[in-house]
Protein backbone atom coordinates (compact mmCIF):
# COMPACT_ATOMS: atom_id res chain seq x y z
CA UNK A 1 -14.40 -9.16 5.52
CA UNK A 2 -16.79 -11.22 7.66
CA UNK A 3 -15.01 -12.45 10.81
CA UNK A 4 -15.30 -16.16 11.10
CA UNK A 5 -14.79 -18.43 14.12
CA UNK A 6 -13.92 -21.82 14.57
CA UNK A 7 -17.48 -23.04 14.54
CA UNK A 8 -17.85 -21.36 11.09
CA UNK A 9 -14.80 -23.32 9.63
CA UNK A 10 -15.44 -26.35 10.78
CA UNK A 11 -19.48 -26.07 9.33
CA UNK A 12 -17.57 -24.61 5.95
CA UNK A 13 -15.47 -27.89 5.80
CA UNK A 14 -18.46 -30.14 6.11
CA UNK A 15 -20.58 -28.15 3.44
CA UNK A 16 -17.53 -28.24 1.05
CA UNK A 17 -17.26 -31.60 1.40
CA UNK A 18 -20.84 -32.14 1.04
CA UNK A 19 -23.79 -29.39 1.06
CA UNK A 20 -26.72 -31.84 1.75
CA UNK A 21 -25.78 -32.76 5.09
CA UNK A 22 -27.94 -32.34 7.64
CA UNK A 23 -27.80 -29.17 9.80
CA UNK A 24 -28.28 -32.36 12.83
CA UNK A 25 -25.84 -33.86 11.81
CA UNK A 26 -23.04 -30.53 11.30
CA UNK A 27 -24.36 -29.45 14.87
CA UNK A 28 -23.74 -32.81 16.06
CA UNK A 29 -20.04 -32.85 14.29
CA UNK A 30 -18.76 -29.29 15.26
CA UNK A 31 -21.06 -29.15 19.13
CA UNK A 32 -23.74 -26.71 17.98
CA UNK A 33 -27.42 -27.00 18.21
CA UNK A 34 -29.10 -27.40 15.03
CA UNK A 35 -30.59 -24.12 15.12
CA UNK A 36 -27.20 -22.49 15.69
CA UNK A 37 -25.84 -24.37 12.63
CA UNK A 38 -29.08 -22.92 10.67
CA UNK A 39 -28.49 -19.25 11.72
CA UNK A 40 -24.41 -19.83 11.07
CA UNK A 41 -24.76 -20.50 7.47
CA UNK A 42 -27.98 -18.15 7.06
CA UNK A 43 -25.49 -15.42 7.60
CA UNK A 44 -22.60 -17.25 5.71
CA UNK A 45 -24.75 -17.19 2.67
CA UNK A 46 -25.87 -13.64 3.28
CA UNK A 47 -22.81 -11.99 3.19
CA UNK A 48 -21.16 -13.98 0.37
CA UNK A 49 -18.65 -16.45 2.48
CA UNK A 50 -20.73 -19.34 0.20
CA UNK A 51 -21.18 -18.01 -2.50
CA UNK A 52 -23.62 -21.07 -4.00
CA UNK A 53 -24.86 -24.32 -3.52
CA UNK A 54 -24.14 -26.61 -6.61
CA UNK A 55 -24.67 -30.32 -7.54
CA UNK A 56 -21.49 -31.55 -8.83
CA UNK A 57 -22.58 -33.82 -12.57
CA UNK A 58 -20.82 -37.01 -13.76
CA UNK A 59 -19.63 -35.28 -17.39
CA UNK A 60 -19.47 -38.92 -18.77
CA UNK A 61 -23.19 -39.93 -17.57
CA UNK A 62 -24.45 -36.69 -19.90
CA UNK A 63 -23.04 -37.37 -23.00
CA UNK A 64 -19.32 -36.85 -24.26
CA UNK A 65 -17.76 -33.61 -23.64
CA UNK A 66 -14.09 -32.08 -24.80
CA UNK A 67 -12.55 -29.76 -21.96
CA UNK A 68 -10.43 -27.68 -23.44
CA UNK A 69 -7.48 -25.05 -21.58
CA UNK A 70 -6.98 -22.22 -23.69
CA UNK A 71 -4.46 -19.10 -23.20
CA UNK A 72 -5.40 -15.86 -24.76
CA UNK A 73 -2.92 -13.20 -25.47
CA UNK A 74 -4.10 -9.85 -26.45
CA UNK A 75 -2.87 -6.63 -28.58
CA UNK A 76 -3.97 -4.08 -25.61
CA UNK A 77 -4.36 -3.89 -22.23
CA UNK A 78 -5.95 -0.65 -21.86
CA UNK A 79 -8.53 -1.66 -19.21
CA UNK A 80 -11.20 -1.52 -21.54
CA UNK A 81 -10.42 -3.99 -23.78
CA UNK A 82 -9.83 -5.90 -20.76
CA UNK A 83 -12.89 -5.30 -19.40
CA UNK A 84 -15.08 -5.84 -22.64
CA UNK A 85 -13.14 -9.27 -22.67
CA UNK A 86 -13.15 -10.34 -19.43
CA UNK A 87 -17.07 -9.94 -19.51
CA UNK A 88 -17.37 -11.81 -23.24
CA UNK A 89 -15.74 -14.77 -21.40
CA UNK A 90 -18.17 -14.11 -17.75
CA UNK A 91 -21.14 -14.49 -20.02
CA UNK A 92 -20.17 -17.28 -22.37
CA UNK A 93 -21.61 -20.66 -20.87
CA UNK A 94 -19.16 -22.63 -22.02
CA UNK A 95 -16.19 -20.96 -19.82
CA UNK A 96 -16.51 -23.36 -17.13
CA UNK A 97 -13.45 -21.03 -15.17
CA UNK A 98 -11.73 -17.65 -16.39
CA UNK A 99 -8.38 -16.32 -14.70
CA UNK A 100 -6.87 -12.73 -15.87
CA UNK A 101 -3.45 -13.87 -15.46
CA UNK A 102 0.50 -12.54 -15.23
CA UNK A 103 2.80 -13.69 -17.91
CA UNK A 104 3.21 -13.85 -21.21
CA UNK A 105 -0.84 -14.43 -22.12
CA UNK A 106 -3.67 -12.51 -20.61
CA UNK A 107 -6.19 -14.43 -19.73
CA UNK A 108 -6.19 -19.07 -19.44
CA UNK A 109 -9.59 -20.53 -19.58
CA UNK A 110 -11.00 -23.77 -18.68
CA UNK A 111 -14.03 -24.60 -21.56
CA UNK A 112 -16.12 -27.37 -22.39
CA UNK A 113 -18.35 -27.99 -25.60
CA UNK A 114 -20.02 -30.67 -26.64
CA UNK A 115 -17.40 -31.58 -29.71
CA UNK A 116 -14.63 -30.03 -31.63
CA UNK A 117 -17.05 -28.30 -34.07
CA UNK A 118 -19.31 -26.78 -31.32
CA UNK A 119 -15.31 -25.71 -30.12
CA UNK A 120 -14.61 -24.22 -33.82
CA UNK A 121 -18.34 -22.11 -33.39
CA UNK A 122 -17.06 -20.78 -30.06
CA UNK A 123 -13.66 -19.40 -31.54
CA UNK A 124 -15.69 -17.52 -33.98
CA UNK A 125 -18.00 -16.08 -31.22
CA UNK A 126 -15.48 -15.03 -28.40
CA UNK A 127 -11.70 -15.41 -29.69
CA UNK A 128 -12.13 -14.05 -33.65
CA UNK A 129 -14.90 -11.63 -32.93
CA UNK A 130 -12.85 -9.31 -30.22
CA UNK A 131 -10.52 -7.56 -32.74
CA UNK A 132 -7.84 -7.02 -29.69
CA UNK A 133 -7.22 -10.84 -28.89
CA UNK A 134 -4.05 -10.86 -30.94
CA UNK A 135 -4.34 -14.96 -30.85
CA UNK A 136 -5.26 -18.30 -28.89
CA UNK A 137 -3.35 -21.14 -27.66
CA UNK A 138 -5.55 -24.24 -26.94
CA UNK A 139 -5.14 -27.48 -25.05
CA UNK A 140 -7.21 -30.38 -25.57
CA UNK A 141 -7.82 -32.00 -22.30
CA UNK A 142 -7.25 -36.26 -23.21
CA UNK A 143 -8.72 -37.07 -19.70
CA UNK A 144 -10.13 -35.25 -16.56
CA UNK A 145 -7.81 -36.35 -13.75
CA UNK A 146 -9.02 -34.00 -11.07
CA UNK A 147 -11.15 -31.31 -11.55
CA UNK A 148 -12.58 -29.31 -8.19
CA UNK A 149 -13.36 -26.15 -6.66
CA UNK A 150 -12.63 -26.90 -2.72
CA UNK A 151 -10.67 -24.81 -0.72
CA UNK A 152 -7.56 -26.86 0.92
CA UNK A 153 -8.10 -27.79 4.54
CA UNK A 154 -5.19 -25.63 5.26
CA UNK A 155 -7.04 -22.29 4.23
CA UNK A 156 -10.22 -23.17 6.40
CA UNK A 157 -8.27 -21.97 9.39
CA UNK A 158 -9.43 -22.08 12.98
CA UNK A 159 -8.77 -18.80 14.66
């Protein structure tokens, strides 16, 4: 693992909160040059501390959308089944987040489709297709709340 100073937390917590600042601006915030900043997250990038830069959409300014938490309990766990699985759920565009779990299912997804029927079409594709998925529990989401992918300030340490 990539050894990462202060400097390199502190830039990480700005980008998190907002990966169009200015590299000025983070140099100016965490007492680096510009330049510095630049070569800091160069290398960050690089080596796979970020792994991406995303824009973050409004879900209700792009049409209606149903999120969905599903649990998915299967007949083996030879690794696989797992495997062939886990990748059917990588490659599906509609798994917005995939965790192989502990417990009594396998896997919990986070999904989103367009509608209930466009839901139904997916079942059919990823859940009733793979002849080892033994069944599917799924949650219909009612509202968003909070939905993010930051790391807590706690775990951007300063060493």
């Amino acid at each position: 693992m990539e050894e990462l100073d202060p400097f390199d937390f502190a830039i990480l917590r700005i980008l998190q909160e907002n990966n169009m600042t200015p590299q000025r601006e983070i140099g100016e915030a965490v007492g680096l040059s510009a330049a510095a900043v630049q070569r800091r997250i160069k290398r960050m990038r690089q080596s796979g501390v970020i792994e991406a830069d995303r824009s973050v959409i409004n879900r209700g300014r792009v049409g209606a959308m149903v999120t969905l938490i599903v649990e998915v309990f299967m007949d083996s766990e030879k690794i696989e089944f797992i495997d062939h699985t886990r990748n059917t759920f990588e490659i599906a565009p509609e798994v917005q987040q995939c965790y192989y779990v502990t417990g009594e299912s396998d896997f919990v997804l986070v999904i989103l489709t367009e509608s209930m029927q466009a839901y139904e079409k997916l079942t059919r594709r990823i859940f009733f297709s793979n002849p080892n998925i033994r069944h599917f529990r799924t949650i219909v989401a009612m509202d968003v709340i909070k939905a993010g992918m930051t790391i807590p300030e706690g775990f951007l340490k300063k060493k």
